[in-house]
PDB file of N, CA and C in Angstrom:
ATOM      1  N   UNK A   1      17.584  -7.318   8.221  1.00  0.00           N
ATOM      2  CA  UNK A   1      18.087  -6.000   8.605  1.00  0.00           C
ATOM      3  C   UNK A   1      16.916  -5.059   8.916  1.00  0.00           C
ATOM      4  N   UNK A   2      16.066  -5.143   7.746  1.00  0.00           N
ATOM      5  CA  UNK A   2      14.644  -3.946   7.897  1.00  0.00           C
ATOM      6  C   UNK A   2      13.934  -4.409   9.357  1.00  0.00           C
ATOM      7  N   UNK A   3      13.958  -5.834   9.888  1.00  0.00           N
ATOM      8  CA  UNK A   3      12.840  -6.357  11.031  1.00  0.00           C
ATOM      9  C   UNK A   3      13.960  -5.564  12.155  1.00  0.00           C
ATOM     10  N   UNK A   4      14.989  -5.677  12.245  1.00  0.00           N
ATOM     11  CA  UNK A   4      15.734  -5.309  13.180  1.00  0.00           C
ATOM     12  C   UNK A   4      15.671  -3.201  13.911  1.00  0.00           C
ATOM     13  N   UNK A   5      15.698  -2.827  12.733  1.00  0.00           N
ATOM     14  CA  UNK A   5      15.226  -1.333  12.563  1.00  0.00           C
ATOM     15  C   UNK A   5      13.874  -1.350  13.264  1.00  0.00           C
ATOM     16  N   UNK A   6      12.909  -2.265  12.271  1.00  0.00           N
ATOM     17  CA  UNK A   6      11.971  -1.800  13.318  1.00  0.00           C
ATOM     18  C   UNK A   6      11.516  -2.046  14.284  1.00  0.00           C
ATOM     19  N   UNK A   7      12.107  -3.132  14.753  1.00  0.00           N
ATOM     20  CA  UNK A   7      11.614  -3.540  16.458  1.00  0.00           C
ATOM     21  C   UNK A   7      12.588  -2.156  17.222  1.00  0.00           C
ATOM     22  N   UNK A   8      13.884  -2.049  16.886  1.00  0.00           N
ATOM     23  CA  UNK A   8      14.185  -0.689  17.596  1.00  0.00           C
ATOM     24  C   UNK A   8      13.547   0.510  17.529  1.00  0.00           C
ATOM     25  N   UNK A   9      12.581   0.853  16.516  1.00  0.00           N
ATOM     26  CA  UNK A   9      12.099   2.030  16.588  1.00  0.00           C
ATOM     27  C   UNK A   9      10.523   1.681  17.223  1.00  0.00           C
ATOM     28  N   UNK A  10      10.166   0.649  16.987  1.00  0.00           N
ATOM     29  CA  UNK A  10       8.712  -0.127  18.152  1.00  0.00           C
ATOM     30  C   UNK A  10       9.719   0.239  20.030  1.00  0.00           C
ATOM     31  N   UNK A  11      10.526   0.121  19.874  1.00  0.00           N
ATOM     32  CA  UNK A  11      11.168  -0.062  21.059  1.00  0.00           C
ATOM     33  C   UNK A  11      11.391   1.544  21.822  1.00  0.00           C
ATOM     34  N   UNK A  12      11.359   1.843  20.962  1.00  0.00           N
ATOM     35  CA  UNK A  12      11.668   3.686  21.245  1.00  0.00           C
ATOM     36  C   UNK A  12      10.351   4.356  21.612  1.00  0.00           C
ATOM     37  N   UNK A  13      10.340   5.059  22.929  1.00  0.00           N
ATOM     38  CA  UNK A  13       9.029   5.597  23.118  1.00  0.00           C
ATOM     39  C   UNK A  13       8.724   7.200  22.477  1.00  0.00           C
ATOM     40  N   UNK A  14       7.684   7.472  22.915  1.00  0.00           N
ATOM     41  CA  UNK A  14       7.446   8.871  22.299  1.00  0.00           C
ATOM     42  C   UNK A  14       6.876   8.566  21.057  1.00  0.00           C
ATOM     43  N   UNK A  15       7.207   9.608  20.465  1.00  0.00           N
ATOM     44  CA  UNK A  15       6.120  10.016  18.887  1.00  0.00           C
ATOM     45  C   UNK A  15       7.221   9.580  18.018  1.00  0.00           C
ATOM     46  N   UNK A  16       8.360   8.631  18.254  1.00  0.00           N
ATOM     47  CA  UNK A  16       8.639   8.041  16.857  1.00  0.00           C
ATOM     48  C   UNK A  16       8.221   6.893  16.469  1.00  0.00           C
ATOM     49  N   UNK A  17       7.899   6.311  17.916  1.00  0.00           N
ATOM     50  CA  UNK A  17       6.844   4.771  17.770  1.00  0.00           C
ATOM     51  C   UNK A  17       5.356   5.051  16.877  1.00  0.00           C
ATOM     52  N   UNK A  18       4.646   6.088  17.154  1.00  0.00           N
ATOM     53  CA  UNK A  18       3.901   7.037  16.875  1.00  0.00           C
ATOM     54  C   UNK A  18       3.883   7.141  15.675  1.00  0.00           C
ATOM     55  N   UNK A  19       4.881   7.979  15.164  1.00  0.00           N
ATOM     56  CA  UNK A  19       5.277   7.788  13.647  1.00  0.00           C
ATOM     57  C   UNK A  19       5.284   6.631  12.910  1.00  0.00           C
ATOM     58  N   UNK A  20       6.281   5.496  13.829  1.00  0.00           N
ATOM     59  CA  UNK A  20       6.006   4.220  12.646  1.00  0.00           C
ATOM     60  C   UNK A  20       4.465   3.542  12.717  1.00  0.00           C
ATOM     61  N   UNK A  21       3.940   3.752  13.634  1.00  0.00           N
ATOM     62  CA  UNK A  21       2.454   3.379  13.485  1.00  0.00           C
ATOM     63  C   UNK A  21       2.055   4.020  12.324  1.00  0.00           C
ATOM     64  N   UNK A  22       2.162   4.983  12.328  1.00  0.00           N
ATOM     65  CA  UNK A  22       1.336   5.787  11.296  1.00  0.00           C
ATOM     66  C   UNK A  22       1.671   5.696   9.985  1.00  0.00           C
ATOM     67  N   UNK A  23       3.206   5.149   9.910  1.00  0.00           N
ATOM     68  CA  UNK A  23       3.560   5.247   8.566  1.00  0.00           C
ATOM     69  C   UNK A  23       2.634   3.930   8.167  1.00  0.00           C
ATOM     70  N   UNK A  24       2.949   2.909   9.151  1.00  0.00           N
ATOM     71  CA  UNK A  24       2.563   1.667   8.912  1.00  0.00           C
ATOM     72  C   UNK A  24       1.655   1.348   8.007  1.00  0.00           C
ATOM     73  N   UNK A  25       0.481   1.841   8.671  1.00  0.00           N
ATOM     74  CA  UNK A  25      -0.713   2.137   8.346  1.00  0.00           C
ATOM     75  C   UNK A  25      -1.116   2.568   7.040  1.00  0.00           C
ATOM     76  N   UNK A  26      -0.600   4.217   6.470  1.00  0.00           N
ATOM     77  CA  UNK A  26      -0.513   4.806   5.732  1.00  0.00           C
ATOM     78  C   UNK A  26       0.147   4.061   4.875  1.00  0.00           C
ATOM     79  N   UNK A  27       1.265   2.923   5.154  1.00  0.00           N
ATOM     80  CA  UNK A  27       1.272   2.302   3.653  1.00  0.00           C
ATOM     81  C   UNK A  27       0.539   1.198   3.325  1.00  0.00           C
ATOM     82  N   UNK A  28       0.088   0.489   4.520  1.00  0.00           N
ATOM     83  CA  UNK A  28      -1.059  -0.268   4.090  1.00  0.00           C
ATOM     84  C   UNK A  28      -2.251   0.455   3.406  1.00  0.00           C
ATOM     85  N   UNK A  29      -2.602   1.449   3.894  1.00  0.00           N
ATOM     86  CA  UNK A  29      -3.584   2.484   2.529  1.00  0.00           C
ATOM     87  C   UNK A  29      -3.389   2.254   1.227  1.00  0.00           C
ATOM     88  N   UNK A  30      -1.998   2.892   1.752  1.00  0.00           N
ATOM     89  CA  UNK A  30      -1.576   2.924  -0.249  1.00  0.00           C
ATOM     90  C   UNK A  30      -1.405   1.730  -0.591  1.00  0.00           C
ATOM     91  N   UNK A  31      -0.847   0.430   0.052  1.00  0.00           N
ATOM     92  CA  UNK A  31      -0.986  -0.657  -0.904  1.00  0.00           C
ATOM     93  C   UNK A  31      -2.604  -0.795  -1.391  1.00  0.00           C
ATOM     94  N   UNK A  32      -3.238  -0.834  -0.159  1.00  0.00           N
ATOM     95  CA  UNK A  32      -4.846  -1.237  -0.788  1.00  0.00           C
ATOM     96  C   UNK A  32      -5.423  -0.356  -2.305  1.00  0.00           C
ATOM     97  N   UNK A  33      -4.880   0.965  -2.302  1.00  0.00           N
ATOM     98  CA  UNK A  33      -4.825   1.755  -2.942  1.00  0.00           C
ATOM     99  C   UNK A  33      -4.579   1.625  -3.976  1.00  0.00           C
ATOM    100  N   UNK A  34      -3.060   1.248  -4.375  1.00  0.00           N
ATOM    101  CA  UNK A  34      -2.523   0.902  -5.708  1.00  0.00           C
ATOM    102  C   UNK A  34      -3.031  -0.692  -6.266  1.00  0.00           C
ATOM    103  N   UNK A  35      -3.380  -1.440  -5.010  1.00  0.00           N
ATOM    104  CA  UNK A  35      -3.994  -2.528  -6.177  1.00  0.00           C
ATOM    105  C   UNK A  35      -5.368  -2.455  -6.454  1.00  0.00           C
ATOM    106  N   UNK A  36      -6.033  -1.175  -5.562  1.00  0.00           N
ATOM    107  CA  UNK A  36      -7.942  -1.074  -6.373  1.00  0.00           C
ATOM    108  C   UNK A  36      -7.640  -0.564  -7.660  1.00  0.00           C
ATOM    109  N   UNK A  37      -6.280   0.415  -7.668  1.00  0.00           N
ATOM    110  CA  UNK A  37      -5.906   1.139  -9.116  1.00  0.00           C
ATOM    111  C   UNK A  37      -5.858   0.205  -9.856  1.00  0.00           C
ATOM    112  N   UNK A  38      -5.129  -0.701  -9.922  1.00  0.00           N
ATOM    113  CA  UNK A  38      -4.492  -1.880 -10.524  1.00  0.00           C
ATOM    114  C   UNK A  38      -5.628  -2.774 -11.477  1.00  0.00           C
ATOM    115  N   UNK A  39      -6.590  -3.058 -10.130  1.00  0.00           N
ATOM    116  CA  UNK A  39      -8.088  -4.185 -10.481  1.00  0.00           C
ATOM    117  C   UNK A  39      -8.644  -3.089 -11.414  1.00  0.00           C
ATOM    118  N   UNK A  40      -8.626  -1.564 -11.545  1.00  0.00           N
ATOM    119  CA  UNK A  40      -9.761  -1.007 -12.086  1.00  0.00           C
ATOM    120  C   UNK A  40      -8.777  -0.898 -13.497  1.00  0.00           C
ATOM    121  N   UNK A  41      -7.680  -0.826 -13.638  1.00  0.00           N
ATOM    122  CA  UNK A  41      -6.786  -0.588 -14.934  1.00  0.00           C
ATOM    123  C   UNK A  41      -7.064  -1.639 -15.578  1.00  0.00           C
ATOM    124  N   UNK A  42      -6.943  -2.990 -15.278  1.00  0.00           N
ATOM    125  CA  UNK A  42      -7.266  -4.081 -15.973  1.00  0.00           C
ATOM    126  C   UNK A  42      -8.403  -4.250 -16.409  1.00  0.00           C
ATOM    127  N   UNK A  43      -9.563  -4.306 -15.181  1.00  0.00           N
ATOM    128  CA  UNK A  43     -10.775  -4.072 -15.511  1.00  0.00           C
ATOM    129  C   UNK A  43     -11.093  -3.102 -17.175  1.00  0.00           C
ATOM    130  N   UNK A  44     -10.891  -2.130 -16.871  1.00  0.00           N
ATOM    131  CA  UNK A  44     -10.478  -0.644 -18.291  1.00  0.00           C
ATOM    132  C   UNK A  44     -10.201  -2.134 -19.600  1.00  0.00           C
ATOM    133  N   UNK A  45      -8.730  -2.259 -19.009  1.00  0.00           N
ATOM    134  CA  UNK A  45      -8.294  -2.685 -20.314  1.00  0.00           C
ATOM    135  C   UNK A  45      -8.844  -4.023 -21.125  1.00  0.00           C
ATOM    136  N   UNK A  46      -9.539  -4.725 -20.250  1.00  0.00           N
ATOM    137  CA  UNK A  46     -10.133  -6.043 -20.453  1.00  0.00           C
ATOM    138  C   UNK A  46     -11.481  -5.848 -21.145  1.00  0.00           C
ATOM    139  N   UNK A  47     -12.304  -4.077 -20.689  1.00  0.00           N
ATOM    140  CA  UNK A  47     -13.561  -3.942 -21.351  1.00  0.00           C
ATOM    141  C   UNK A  47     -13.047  -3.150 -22.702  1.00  0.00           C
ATOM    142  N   UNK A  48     -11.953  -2.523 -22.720  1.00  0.00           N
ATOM    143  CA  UNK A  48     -11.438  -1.660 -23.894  1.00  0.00           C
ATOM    144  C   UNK A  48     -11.292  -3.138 -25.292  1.00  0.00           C
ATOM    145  N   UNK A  49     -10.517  -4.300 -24.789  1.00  0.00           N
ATOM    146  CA  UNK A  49     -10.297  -4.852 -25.855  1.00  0.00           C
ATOM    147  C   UNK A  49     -11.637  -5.847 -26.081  1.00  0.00           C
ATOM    148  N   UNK A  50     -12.319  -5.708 -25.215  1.00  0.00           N
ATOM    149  CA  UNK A  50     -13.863  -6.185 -25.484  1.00  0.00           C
ATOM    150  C   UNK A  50     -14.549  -5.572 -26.641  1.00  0.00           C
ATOM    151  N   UNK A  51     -14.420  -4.260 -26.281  1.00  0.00           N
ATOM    152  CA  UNK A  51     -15.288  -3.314 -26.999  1.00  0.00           C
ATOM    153  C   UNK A  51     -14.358  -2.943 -28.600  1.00  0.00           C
ATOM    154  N   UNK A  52     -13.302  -3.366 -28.764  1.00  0.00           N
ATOM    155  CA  UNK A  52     -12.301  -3.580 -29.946  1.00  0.00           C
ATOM    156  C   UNK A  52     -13.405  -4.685 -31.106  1.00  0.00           C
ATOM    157  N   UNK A  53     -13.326  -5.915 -29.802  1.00  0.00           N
ATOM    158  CA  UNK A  53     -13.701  -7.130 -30.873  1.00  0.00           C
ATOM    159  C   UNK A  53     -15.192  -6.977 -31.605  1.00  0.00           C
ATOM    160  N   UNK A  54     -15.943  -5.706 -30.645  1.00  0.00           N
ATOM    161  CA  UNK A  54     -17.405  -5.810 -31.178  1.00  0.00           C
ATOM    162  C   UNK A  54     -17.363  -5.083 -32.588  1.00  0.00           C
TER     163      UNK A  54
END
């Protein structure tokens, strides 16, 4: 259903094609985003229970 939406709005000219580019994009950011958060939370928590055992 979602691939179908968006080949119609790829299909649509003007600045709503425009828009989904941009959203596109912008959530590929934020994914990259939320999993550097992610690597650095673990990271945290992996040196936190390090620093427990010393």
């Amino acid at each position: 259903m979602s691939r179908t939406s968006a080949a119609k709005r790829s299909a649509e000219p003007g600045p709503s094609s425009f828009l989904a580019g941009h959203h596109s994009s912008l959530a590929r950011g934020t994914d990259q985003f939320i999993s550097l958060v992610d690597k650095s939370m673990r990271i945290a928590s992996s040196n936190r229970t390090a620093d427990h055992r010393l």
